[in-house]
PDB file of N, CA and C in Angstrom:
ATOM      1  N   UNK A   1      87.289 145.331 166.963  1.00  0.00           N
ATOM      2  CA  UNK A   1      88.027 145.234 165.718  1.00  0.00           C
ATOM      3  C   UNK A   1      89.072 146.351 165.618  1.00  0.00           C
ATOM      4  N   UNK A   2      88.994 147.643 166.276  1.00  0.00           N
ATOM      5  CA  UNK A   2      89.540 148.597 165.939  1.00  0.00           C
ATOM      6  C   UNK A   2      90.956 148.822 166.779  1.00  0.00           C
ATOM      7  N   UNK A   3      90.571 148.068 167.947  1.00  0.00           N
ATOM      8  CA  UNK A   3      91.485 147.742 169.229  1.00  0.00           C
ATOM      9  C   UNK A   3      92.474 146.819 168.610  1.00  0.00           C
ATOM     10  N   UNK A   4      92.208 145.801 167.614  1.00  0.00           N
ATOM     11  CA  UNK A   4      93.057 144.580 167.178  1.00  0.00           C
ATOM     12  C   UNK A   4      93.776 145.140 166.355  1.00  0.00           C
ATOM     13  N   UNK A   5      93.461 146.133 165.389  1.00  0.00           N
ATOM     14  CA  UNK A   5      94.417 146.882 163.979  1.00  0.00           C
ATOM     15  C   UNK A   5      95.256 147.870 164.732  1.00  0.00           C
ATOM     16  N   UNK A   6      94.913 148.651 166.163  1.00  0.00           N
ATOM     17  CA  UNK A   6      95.444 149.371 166.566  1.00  0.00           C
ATOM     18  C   UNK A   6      96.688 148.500 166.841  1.00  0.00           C
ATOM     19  N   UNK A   7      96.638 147.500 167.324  1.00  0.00           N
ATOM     20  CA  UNK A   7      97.804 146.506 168.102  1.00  0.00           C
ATOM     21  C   UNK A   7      98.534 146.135 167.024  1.00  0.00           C
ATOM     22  N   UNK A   8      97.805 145.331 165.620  1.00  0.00           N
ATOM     23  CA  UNK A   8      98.798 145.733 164.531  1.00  0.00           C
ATOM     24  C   UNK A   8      99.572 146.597 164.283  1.00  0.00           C
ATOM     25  N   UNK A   9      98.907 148.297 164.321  1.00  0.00           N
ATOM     26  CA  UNK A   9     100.108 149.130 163.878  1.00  0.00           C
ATOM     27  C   UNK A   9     100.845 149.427 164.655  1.00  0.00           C
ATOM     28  N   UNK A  10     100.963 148.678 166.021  1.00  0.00           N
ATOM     29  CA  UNK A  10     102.324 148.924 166.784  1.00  0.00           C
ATOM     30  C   UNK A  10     103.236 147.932 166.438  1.00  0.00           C
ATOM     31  N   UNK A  11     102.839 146.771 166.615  1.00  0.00           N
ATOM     32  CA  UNK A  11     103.670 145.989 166.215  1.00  0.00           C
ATOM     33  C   UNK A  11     104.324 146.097 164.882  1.00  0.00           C
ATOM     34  N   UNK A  12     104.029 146.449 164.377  1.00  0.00           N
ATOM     35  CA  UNK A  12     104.567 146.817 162.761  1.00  0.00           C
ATOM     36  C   UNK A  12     105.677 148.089 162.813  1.00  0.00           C
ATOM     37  N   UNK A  13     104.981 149.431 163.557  1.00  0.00           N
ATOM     38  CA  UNK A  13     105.984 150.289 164.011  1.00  0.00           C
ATOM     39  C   UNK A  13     107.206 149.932 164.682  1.00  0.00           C
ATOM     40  N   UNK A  14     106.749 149.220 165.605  1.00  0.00           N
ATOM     41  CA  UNK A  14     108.530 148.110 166.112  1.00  0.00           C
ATOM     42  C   UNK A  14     108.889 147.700 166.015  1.00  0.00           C
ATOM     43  N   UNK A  15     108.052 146.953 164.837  1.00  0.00           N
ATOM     44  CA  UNK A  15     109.550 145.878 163.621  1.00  0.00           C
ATOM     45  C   UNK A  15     110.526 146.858 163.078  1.00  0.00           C
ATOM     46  N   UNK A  16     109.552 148.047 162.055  1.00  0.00           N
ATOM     47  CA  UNK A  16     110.587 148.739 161.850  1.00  0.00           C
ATOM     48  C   UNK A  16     111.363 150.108 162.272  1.00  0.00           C
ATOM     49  N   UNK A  17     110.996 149.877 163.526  1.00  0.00           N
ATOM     50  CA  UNK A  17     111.844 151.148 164.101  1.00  0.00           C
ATOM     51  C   UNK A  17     113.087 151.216 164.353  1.00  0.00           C
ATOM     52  N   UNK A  18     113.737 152.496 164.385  1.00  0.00           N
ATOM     53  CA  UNK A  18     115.804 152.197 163.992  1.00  0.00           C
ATOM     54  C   UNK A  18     116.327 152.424 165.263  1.00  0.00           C
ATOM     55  N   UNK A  19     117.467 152.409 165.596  1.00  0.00           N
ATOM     56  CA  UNK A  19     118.398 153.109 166.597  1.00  0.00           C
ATOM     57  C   UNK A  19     118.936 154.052 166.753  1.00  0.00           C
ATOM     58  N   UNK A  20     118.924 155.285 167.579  1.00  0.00           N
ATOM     59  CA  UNK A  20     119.426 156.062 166.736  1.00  0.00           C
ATOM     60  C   UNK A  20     120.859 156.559 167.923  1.00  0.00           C
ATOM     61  N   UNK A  21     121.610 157.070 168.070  1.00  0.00           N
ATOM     62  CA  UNK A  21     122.869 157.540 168.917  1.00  0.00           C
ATOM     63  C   UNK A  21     122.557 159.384 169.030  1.00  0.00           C
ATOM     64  N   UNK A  22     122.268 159.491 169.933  1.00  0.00           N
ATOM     65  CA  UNK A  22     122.621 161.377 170.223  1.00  0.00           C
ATOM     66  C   UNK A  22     123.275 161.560 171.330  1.00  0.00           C
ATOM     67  N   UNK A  23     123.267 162.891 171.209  1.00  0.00           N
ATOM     68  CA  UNK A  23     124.234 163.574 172.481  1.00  0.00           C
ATOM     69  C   UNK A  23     123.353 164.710 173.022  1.00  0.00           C
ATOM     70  N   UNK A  24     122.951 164.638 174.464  1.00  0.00           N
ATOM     71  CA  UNK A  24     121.756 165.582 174.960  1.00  0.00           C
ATOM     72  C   UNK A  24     122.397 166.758 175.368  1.00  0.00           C
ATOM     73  N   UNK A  25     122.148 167.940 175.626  1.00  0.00           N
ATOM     74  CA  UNK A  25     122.488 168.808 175.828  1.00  0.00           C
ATOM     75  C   UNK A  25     123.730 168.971 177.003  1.00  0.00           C
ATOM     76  N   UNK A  26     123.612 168.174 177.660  1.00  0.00           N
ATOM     77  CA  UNK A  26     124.258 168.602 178.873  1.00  0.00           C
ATOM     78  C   UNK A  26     125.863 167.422 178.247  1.00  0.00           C
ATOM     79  N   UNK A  27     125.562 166.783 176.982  1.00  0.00           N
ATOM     80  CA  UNK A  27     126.624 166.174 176.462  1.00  0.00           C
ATOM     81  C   UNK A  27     127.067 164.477 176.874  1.00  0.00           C
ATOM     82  N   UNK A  28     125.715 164.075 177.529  1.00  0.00           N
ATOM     83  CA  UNK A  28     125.584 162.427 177.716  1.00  0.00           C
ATOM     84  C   UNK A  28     124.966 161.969 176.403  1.00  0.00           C
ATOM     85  N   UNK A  29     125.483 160.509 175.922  1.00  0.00           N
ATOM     86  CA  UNK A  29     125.293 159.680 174.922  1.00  0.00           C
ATOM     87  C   UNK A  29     123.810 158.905 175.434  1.00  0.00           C
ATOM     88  N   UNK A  30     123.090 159.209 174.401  1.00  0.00           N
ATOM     89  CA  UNK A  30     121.528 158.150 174.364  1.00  0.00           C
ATOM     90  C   UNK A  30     121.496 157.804 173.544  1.00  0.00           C
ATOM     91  N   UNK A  31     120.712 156.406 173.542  1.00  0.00           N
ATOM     92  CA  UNK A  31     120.579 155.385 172.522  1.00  0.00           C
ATOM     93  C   UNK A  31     119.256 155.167 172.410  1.00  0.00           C
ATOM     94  N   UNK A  32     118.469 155.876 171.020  1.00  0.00           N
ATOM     95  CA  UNK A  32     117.058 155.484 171.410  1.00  0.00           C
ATOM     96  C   UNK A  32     116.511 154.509 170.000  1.00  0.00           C
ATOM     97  N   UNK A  33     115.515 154.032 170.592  1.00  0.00           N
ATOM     98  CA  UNK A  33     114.668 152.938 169.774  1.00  0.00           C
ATOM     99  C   UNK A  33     113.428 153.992 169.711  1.00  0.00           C
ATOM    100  N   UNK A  34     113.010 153.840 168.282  1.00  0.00           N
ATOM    101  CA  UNK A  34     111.940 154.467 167.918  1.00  0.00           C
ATOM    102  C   UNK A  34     111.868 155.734 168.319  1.00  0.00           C
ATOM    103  N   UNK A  35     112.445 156.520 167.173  1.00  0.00           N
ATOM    104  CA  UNK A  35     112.798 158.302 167.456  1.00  0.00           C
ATOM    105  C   UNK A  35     111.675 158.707 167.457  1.00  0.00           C
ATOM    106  N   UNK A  36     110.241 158.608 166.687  1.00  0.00           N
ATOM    107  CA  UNK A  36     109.359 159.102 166.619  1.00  0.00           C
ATOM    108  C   UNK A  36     108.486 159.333 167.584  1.00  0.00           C
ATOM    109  N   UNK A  37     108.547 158.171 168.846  1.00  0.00           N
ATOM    110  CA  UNK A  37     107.793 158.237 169.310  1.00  0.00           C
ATOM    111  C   UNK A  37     108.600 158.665 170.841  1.00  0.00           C
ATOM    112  N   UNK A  38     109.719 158.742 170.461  1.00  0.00           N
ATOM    113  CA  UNK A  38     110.790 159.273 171.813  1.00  0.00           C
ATOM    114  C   UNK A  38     110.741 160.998 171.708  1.00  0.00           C
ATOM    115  N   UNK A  39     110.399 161.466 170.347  1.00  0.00           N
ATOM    116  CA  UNK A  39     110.525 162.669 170.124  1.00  0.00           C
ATOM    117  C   UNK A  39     108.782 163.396 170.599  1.00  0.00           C
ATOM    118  N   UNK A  40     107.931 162.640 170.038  1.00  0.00           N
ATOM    119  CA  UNK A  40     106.547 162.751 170.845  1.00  0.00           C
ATOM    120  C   UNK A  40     106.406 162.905 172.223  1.00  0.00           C
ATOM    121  N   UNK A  41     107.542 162.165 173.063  1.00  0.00           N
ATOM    122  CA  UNK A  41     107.018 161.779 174.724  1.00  0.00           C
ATOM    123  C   UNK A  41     107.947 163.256 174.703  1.00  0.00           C
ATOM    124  N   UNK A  42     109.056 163.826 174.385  1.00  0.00           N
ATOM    125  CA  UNK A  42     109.858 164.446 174.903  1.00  0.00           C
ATOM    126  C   UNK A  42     109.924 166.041 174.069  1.00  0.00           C
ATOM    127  N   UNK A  43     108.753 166.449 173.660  1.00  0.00           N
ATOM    128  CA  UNK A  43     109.098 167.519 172.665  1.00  0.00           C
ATOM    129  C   UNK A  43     109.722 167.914 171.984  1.00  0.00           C
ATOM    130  N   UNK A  44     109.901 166.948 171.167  1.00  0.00           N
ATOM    131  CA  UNK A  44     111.415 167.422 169.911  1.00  0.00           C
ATOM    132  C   UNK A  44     110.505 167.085 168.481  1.00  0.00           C
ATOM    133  N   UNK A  45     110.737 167.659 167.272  1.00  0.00           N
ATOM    134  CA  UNK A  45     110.310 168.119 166.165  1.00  0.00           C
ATOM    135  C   UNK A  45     111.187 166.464 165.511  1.00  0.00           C
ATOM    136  N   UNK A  46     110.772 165.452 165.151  1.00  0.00           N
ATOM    137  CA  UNK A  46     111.119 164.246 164.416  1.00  0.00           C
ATOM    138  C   UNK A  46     112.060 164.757 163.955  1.00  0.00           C
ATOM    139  N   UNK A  47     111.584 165.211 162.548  1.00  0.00           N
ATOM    140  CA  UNK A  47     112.142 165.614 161.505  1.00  0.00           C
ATOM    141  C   UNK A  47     113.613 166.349 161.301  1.00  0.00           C
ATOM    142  N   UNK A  48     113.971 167.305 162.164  1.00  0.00           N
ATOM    143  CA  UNK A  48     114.669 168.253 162.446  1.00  0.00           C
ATOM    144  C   UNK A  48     115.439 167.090 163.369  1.00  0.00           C
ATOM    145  N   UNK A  49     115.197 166.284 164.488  1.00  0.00           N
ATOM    146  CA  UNK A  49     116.071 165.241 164.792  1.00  0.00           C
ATOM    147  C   UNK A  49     116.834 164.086 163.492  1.00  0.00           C
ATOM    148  N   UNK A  50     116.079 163.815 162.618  1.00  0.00           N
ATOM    149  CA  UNK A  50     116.700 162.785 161.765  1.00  0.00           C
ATOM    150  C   UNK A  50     117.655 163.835 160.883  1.00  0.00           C
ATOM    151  N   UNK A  51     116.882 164.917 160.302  1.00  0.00           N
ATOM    152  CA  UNK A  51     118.344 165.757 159.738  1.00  0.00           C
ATOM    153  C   UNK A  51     119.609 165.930 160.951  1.00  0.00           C
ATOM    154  N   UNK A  52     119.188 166.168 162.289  1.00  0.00           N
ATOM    155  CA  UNK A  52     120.619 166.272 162.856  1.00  0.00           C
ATOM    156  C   UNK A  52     121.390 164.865 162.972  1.00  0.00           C
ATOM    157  N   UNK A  53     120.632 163.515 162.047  1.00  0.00           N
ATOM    158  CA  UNK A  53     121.197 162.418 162.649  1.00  0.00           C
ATOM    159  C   UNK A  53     121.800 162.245 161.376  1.00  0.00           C
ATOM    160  N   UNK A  54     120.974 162.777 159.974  1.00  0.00           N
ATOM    161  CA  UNK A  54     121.887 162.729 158.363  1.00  0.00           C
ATOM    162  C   UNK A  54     123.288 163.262 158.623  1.00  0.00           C
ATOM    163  N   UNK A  55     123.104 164.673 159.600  1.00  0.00           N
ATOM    164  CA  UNK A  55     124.257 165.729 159.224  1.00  0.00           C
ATOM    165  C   UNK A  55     123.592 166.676 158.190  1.00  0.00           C
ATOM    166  N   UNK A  56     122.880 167.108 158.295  1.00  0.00           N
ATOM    167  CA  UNK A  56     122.598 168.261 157.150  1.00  0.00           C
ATOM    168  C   UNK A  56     122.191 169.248 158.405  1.00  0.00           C
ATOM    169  N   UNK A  57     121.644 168.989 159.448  1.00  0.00           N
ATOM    170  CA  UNK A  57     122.125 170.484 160.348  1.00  0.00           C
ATOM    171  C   UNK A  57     122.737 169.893 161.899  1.00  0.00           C
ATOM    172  N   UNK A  58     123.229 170.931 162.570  1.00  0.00           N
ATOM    173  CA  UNK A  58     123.933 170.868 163.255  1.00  0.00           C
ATOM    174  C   UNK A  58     123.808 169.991 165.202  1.00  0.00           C
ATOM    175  N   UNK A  59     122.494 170.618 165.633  1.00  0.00           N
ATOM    176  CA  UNK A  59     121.841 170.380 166.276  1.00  0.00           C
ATOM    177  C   UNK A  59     120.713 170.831 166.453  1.00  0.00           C
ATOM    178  N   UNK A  60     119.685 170.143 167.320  1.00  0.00           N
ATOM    179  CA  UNK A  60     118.156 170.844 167.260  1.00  0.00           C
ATOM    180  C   UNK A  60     117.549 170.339 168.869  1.00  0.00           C
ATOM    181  N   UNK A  61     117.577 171.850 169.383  1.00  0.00           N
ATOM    182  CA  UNK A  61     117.604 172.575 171.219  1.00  0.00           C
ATOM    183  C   UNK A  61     118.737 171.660 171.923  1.00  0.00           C
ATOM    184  N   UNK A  62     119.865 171.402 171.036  1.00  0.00           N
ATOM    185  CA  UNK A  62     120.769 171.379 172.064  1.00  0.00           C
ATOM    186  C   UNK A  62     121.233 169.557 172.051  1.00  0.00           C
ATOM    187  N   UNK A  63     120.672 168.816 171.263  1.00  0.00           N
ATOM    188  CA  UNK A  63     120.374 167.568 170.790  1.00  0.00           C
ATOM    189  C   UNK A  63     121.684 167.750 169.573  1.00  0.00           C
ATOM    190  N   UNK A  64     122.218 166.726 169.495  1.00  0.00           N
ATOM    191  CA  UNK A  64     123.154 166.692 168.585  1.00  0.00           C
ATOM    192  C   UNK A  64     123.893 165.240 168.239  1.00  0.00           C
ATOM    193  N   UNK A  65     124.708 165.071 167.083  1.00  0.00           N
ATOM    194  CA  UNK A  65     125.067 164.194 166.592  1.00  0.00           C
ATOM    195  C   UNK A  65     126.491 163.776 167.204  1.00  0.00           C
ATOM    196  N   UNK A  66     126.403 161.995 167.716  1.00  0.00           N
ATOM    197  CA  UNK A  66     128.255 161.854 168.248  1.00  0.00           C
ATOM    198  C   UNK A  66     129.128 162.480 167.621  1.00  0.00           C
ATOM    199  N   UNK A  67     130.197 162.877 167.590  1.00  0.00           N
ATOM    200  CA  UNK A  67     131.155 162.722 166.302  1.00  0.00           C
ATOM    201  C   UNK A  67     131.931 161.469 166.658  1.00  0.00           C
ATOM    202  N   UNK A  68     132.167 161.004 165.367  1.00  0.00           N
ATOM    203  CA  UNK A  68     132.857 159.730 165.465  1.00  0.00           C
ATOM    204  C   UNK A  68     134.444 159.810 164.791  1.00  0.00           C
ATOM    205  N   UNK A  69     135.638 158.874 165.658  1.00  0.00           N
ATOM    206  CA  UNK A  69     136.317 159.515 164.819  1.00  0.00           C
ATOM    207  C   UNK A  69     137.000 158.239 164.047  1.00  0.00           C
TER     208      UNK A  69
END
C-alpha cells in the first residue's frame, strides 16, 4: 500500500513541476524540469535557486539567471 501512494506522489510531483532556464557557472544555458529535485541530485539550496529565478538575488554558487533582452 505504501509503495502505491509513494508512486502517487511522484506522479503528482510531475504534473506539477515547472521549467526552469539557468546559466551554470562556467556560463552554459540549462533547462531543467523539476528544480527541486535537480537541486537535491546536485547540491544546490531550492529556495535560494527560485529567488535567483524571481530576481530578488543575484546568483547562488555561481548559478544564475539568463538575462533576456
Amino acid at each position: 500500500m505504501e509503495e502505491l501512494r509513494q508512486r502517487g506522489r511522484e506522479v503528482i510531483r510531475e504534473k506539477y513541476a515547472k521549467t526552469y532556464n539557468f546559466l551554470i557557472p562556467d556560463g552554459d544555458l540549462v533547462i531543467i524540469h523539476n528544480l527541486r529535485n535537480f537541486c537535491q541530485q546536485n547540491g544546490l539550496n531550492v529556495c535560494h535557486m527560485r529567488s535567483v529565478n524571481a530576481g530578488r538575488i543575484k546568483s547562488h554558487r555561481g548559478w544564475r539567471k539568463p538575462e533576456t533582452c
